[in-house]
N, C-alpha and C. Protein backbone atom coordinates (compact mmCIF):
# COMPACT_ATOMS: atom_id res chain seq x y z
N UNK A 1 127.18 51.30 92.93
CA UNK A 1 126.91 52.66 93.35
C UNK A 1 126.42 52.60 94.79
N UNK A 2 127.34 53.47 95.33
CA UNK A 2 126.25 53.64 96.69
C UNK A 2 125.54 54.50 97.30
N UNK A 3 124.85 54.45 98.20
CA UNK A 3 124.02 55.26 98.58
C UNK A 3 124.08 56.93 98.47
N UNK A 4 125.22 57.44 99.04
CA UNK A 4 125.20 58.76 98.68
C UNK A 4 125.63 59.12 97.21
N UNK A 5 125.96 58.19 96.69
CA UNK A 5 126.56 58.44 94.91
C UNK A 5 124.79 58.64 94.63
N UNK A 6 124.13 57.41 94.90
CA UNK A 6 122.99 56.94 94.22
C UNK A 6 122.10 58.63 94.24
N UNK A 7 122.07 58.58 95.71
CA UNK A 7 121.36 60.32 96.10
C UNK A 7 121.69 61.42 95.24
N UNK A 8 123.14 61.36 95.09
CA UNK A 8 123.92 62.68 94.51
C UNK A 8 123.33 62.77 92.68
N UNK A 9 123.86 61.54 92.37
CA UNK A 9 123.50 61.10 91.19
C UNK A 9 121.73 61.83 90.58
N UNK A 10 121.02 61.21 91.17
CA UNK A 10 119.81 61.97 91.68
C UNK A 10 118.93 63.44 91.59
N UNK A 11 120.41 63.69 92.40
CA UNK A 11 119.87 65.37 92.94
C UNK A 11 120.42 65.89 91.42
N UNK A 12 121.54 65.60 90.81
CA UNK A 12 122.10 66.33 89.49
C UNK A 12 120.73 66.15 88.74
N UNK A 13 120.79 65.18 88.31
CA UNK A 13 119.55 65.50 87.50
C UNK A 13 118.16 66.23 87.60
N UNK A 14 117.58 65.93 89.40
CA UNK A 14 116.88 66.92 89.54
C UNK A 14 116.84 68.22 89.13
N UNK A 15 118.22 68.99 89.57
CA UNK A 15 118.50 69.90 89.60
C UNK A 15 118.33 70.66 87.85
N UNK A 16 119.23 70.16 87.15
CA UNK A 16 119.15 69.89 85.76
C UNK A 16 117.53 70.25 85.26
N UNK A 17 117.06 69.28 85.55
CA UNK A 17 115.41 69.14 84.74
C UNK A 17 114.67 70.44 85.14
N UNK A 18 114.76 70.53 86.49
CA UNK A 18 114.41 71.26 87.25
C UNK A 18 114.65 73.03 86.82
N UNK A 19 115.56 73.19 86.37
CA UNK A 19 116.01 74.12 85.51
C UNK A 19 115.54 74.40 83.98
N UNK A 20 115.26 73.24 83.41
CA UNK A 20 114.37 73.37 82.32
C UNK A 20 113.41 73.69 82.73
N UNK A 21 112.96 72.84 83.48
CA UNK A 21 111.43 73.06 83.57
C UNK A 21 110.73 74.78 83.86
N UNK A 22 111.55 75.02 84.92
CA UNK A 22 111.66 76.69 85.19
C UNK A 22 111.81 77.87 84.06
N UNK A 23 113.22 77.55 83.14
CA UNK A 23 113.20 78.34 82.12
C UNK A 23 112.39 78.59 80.86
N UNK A 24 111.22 77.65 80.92
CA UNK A 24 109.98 77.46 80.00
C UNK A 24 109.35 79.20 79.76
N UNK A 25 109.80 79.80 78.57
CA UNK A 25 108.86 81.10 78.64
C UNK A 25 107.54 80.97 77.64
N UNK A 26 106.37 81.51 78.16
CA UNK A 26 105.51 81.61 77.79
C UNK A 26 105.54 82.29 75.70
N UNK A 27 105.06 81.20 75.04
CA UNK A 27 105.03 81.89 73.47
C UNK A 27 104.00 82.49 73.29
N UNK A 28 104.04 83.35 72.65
CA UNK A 28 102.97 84.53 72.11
C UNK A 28 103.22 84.24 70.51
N UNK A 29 102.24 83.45 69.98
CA UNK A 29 101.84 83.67 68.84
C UNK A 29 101.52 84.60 67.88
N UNK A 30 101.63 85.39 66.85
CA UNK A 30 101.07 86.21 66.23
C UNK A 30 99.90 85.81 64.91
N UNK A 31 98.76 86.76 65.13
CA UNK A 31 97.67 87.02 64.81
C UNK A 31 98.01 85.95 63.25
N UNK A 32 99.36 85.93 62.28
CA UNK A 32 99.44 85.59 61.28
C UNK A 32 100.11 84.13 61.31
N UNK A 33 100.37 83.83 62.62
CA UNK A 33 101.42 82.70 62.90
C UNK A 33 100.90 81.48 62.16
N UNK A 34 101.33 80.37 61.33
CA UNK A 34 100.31 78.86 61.38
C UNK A 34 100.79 78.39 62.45
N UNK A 35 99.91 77.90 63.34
CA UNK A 35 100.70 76.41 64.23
C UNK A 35 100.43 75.00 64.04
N UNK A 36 101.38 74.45 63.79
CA UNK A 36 100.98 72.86 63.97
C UNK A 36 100.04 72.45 64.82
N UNK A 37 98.50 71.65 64.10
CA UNK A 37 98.20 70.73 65.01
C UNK A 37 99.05 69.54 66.08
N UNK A 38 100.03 69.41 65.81
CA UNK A 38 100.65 69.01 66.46
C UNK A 38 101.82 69.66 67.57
N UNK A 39 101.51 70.80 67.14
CA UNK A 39 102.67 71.47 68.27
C UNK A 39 103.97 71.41 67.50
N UNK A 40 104.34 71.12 69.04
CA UNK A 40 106.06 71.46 69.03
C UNK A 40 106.93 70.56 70.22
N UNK A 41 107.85 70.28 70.28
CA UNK A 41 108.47 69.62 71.66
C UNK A 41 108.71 70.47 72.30
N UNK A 42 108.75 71.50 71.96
CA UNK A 42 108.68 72.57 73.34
C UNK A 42 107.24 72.60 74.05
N UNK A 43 106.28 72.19 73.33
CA UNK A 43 105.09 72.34 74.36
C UNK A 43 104.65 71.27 75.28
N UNK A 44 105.76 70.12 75.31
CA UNK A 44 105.61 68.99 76.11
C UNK A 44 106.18 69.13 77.36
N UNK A 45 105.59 68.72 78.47
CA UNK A 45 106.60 69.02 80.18
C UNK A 45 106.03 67.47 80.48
N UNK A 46 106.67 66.71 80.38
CA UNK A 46 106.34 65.23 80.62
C UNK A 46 105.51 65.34 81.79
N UNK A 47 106.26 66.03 83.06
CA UNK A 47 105.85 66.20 84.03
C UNK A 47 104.31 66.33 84.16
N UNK A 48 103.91 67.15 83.49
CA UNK A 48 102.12 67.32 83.76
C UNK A 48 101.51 66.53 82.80
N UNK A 49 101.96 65.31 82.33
CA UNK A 49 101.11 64.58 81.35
C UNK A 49 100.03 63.32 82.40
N UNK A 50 99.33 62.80 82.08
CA UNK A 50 98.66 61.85 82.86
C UNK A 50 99.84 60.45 82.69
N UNK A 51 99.72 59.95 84.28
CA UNK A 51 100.77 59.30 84.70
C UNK A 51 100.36 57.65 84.80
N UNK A 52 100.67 56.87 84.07
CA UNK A 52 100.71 55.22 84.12
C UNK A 52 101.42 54.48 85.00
N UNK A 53 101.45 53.50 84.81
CA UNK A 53 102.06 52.45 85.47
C UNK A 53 103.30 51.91 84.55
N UNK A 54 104.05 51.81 85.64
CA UNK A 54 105.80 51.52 84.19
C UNK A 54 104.72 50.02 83.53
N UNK A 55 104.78 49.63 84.17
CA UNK A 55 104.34 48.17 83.33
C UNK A 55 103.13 48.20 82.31
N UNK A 56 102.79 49.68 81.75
CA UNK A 56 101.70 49.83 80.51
C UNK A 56 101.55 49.12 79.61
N UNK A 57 102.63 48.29 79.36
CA UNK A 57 103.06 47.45 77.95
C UNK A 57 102.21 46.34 78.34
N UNK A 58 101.68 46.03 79.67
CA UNK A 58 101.18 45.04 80.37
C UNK A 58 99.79 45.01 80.79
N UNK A 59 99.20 46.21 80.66
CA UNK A 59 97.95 46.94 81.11
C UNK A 59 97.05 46.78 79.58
N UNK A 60 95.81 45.88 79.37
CA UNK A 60 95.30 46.01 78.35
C UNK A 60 95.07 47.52 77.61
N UNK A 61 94.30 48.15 78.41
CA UNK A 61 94.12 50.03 77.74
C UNK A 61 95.22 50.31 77.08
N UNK A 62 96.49 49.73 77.23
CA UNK A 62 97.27 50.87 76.25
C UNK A 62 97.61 49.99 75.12
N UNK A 63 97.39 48.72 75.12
CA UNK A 63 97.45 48.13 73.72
C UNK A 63 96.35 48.81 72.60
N UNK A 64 95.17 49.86 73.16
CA UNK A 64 94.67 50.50 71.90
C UNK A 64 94.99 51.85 72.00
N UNK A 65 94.57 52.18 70.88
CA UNK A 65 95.14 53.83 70.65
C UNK A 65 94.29 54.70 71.36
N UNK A 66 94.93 55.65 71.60
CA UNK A 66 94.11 56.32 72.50
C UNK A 66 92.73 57.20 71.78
N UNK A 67 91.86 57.26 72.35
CA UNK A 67 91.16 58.46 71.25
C UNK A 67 91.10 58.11 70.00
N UNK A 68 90.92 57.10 69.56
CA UNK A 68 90.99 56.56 68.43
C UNK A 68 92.35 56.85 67.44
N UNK A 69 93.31 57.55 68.00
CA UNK A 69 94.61 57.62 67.59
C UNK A 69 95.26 56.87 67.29
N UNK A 70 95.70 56.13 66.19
CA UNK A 70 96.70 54.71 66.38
C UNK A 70 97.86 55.37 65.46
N UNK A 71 98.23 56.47 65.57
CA UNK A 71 99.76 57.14 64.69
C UNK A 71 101.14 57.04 65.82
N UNK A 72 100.94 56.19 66.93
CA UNK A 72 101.93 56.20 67.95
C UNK A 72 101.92 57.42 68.98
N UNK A 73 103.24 57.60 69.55
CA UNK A 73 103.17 58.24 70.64
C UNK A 73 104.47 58.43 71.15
N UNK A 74 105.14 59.82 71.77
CA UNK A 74 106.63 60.17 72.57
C UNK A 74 105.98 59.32 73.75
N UNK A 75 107.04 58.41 74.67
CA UNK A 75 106.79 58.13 75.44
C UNK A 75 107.86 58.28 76.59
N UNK A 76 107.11 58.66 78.01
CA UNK A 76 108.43 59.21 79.00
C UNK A 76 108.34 58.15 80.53
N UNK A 77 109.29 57.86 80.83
CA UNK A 77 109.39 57.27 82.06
C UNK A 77 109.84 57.91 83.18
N UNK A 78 109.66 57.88 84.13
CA UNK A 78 109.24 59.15 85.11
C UNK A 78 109.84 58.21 86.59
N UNK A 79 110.64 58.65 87.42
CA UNK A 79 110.02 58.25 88.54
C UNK A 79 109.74 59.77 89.28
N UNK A 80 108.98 59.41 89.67
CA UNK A 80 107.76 60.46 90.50
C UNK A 80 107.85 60.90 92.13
N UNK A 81 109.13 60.39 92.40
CA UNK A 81 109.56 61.04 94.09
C UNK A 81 110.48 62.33 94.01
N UNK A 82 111.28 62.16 93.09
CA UNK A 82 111.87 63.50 93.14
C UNK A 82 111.32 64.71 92.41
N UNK A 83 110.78 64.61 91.67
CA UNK A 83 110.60 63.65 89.91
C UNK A 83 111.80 63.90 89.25
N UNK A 84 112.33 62.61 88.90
CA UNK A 84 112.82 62.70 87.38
C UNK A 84 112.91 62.15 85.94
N UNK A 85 112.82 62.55 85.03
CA UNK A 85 112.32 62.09 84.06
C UNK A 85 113.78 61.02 83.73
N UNK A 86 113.48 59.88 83.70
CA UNK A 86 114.51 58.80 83.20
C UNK A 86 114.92 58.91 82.14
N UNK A 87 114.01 58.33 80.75
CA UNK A 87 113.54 58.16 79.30
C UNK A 87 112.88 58.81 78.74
N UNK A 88 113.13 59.02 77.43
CA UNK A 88 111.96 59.53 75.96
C UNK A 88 112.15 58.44 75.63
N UNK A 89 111.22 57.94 74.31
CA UNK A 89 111.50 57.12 73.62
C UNK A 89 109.88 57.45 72.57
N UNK A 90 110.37 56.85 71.20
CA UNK A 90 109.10 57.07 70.49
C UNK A 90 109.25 55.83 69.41
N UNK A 91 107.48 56.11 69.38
CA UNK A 91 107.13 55.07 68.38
C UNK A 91 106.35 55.03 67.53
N UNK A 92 105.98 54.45 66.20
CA UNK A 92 104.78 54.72 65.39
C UNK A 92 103.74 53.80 65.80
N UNK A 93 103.86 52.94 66.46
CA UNK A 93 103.35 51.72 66.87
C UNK A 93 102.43 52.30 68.36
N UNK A 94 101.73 51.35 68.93
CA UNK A 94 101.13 51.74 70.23
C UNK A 94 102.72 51.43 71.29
N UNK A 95 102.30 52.15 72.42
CA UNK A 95 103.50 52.07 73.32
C UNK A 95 103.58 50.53 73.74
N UNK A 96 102.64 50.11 74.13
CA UNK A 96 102.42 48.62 74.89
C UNK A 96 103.49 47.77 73.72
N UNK A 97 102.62 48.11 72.72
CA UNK A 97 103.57 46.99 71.24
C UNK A 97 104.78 47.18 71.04
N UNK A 98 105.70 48.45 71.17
CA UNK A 98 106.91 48.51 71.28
C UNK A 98 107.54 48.20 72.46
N UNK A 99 107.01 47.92 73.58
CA UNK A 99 107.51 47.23 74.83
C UNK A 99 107.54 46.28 75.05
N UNK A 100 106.57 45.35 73.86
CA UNK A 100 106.65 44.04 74.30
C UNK A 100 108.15 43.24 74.06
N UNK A 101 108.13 42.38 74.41
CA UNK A 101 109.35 42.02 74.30
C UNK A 101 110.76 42.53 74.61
N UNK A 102 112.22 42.90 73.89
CA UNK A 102 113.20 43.00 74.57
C UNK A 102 113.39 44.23 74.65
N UNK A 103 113.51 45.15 75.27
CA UNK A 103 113.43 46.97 75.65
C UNK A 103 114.80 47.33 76.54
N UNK A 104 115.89 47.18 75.82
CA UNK A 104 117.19 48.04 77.06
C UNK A 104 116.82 48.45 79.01
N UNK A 105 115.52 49.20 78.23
CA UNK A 105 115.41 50.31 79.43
C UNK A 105 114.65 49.50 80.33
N UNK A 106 114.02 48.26 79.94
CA UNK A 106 113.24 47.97 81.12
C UNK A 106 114.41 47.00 82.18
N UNK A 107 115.14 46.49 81.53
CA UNK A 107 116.60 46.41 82.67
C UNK A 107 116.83 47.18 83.53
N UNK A 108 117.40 48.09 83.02
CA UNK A 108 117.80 49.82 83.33
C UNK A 108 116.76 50.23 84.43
N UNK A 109 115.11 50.03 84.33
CA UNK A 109 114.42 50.42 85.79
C UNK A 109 114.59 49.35 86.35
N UNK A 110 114.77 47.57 86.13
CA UNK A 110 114.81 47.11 87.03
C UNK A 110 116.09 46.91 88.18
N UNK A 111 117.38 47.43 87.02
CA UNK A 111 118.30 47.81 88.35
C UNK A 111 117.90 48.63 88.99
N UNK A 112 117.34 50.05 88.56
CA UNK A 112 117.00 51.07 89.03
C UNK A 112 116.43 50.66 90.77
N UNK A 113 115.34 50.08 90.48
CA UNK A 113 114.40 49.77 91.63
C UNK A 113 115.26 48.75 92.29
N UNK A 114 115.64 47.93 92.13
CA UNK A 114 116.84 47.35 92.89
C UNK A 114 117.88 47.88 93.67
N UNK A 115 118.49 48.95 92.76
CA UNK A 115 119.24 49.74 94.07
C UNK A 115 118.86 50.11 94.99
N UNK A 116 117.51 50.89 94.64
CA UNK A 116 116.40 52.32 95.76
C UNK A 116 116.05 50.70 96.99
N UNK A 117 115.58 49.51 96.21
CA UNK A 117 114.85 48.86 97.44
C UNK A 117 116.55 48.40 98.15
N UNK A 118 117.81 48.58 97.45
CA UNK A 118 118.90 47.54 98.32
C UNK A 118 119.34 49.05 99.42
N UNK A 119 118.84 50.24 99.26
CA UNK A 119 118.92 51.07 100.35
C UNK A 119 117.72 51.79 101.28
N UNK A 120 116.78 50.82 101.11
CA UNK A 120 115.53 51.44 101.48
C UNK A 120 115.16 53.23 101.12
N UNK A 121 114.95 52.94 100.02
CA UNK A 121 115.00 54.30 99.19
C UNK A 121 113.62 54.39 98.85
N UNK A 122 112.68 55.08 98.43
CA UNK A 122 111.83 54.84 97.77
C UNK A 122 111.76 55.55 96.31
N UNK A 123 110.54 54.50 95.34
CA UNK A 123 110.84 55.25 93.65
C UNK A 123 109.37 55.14 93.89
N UNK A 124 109.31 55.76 92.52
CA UNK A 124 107.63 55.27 92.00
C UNK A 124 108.03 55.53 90.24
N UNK A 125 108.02 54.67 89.73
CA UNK A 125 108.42 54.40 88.21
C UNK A 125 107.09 54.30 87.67
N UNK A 126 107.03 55.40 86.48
CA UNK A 126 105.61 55.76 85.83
C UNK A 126 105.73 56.06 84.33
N UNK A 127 105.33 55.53 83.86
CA UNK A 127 104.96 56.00 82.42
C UNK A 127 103.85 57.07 82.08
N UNK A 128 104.52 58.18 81.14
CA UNK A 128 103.55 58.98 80.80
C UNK A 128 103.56 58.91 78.80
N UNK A 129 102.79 59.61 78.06
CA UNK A 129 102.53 59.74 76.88
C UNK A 129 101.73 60.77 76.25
N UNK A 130 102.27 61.04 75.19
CA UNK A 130 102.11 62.04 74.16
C UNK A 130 101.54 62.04 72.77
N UNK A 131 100.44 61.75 72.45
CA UNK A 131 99.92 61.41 71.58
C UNK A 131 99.76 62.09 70.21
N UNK A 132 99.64 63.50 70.32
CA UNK A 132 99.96 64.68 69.17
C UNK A 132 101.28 64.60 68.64
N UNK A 133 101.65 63.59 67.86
CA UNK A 133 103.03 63.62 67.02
C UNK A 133 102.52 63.77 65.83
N UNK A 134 103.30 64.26 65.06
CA UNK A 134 103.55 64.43 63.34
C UNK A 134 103.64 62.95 62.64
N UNK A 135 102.74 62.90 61.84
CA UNK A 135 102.73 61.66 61.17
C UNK A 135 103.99 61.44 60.60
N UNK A 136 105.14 62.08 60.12
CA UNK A 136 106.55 61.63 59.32
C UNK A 136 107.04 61.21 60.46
N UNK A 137 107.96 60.09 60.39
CA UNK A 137 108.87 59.20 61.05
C UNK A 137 110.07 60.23 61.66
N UNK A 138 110.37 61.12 60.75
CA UNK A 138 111.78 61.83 60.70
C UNK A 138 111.44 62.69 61.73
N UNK A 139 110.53 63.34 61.18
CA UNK A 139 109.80 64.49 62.31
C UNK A 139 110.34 63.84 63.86
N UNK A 140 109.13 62.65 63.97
CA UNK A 140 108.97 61.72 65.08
C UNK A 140 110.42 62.26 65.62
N UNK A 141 111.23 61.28 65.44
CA UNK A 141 112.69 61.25 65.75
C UNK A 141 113.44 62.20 66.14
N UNK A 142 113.14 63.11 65.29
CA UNK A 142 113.67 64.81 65.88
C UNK A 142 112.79 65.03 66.82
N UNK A 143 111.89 64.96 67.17
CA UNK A 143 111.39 65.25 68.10
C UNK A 143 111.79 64.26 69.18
N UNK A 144 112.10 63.22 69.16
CA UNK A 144 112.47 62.66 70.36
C UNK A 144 113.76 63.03 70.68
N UNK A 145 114.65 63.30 69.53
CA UNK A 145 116.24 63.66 70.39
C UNK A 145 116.14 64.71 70.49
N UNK A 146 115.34 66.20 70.15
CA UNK A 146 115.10 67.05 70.60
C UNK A 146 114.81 67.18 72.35
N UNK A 147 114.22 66.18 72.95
CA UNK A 147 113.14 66.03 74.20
C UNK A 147 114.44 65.23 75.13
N UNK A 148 115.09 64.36 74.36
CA UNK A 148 116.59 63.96 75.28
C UNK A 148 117.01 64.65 75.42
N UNK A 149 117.53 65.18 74.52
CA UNK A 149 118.18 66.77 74.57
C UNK A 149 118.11 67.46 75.35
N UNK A 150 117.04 68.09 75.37
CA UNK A 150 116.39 69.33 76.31
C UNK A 150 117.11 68.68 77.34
N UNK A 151 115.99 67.55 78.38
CA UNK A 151 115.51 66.63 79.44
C UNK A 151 116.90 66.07 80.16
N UNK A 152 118.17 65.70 78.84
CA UNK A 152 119.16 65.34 79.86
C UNK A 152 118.66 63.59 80.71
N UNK A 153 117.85 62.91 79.91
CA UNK A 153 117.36 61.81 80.63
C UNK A 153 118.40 60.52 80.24
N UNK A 154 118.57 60.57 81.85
CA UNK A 154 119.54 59.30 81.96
C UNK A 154 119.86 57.97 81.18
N UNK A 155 118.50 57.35 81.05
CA UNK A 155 118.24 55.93 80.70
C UNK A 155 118.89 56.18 79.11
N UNK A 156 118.68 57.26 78.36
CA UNK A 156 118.76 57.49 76.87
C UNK A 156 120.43 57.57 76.47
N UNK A 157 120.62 56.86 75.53
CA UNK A 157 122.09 56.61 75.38
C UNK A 157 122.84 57.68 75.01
N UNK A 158 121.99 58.73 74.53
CA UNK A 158 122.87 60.13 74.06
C UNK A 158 123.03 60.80 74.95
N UNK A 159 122.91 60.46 76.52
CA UNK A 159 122.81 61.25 77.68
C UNK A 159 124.03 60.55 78.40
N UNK A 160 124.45 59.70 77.95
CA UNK A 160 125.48 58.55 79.27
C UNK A 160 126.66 59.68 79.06
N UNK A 161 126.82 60.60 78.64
CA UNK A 161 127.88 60.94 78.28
C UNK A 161 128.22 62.49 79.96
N UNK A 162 126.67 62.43 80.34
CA UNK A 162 126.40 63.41 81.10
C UNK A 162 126.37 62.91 82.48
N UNK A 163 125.39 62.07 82.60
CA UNK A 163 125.19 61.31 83.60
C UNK A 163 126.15 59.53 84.22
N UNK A 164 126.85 59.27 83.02
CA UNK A 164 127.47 57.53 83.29
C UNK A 164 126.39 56.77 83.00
N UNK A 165 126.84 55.60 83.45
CA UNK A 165 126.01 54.55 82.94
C UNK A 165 125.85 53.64 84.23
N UNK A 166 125.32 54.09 85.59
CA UNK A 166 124.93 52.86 86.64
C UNK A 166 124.74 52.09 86.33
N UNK A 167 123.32 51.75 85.68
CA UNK A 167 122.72 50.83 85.62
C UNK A 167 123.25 49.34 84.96
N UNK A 168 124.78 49.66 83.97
CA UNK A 168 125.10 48.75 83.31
C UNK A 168 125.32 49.29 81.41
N UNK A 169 126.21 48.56 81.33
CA UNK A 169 126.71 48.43 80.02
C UNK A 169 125.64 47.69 78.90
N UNK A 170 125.54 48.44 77.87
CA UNK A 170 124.82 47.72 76.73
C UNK A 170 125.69 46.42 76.04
């Protein structure tokens, strides 16, 4: 890929997310409504979540649960110059523990950052997380391809169909 693909490539998705993010309308609950303690994937904007370091899996703090939470967590990878959201991904496990070892996607940012540094580009690759999930697995899951869905995020394999596959073949 080159440079202006890499840019263009880029700006689509900006543009894209960017459009979600905008069309977000405010819910009005009624007086009789139940809501989940846990919400909804509509009430997640990765974007305003508190922002990590891609290498969290590596950072002691996130090997424990947060808040004494240990039911897992949606987790989003971010780079933070344009912003765009790369990845969802979820787990019942802590995030760090599902990263250890062999992870698709951590390839996937390290071409990533390889291209941006082979054009003097700049990234900033960040992990963020979501800790209010629904204890059922199934739930979990719908909620994560719900959040690809929406998000349109590259790295996620149900998305190559939108975006290609730069980074490389599975």
């Amino acid at each position: 890929m080159d440079k202006d693909a890499l840019l263009r490539w880029k700006s689509q998705i900006f543009k894209y997310q960017q459009s979600k993010r905008n069309s977000r309308a405010p819910q009005q609950n009624s007086l009789f409504q139940q809501t989940s303690a846990y919400g909804s994937p509509e009430d997640i904007d990765p974007f305003e979540l508190k922002l990590h370091t891609a290498l969290f899996y590596r950072m002691p703090e996130t090997a424990q649960p947060v808040e004494g939470i240990d039911t897992g967590c949606i987790y989003f990878i971010i780079d933070r110059t344009l912003p765009i959201l790369l990845y969802v991904g979820e787990t019942k496990l802590t995030a760090a523990k599902r990263w250890k070892g062999v992870h698709y996607v951590k390839d996937y940012i390290l071409k990533y950052i390889e291209l941006h540094r082979r054009y003097n580009l700049n990234e900033a690759i960040v992990s963020a997380f979501w800790h209010r999930i629904p204890p059922n697995k199934q739930i979990l899951r719908l909620w994560e391809k719900e959040l690809i869905l929406k998000w349109r995020t590259p790295f996620n394999k149900e998305c190559w169909r939108y975006w290609g596959q730069p980074f490389g073949k599975l």
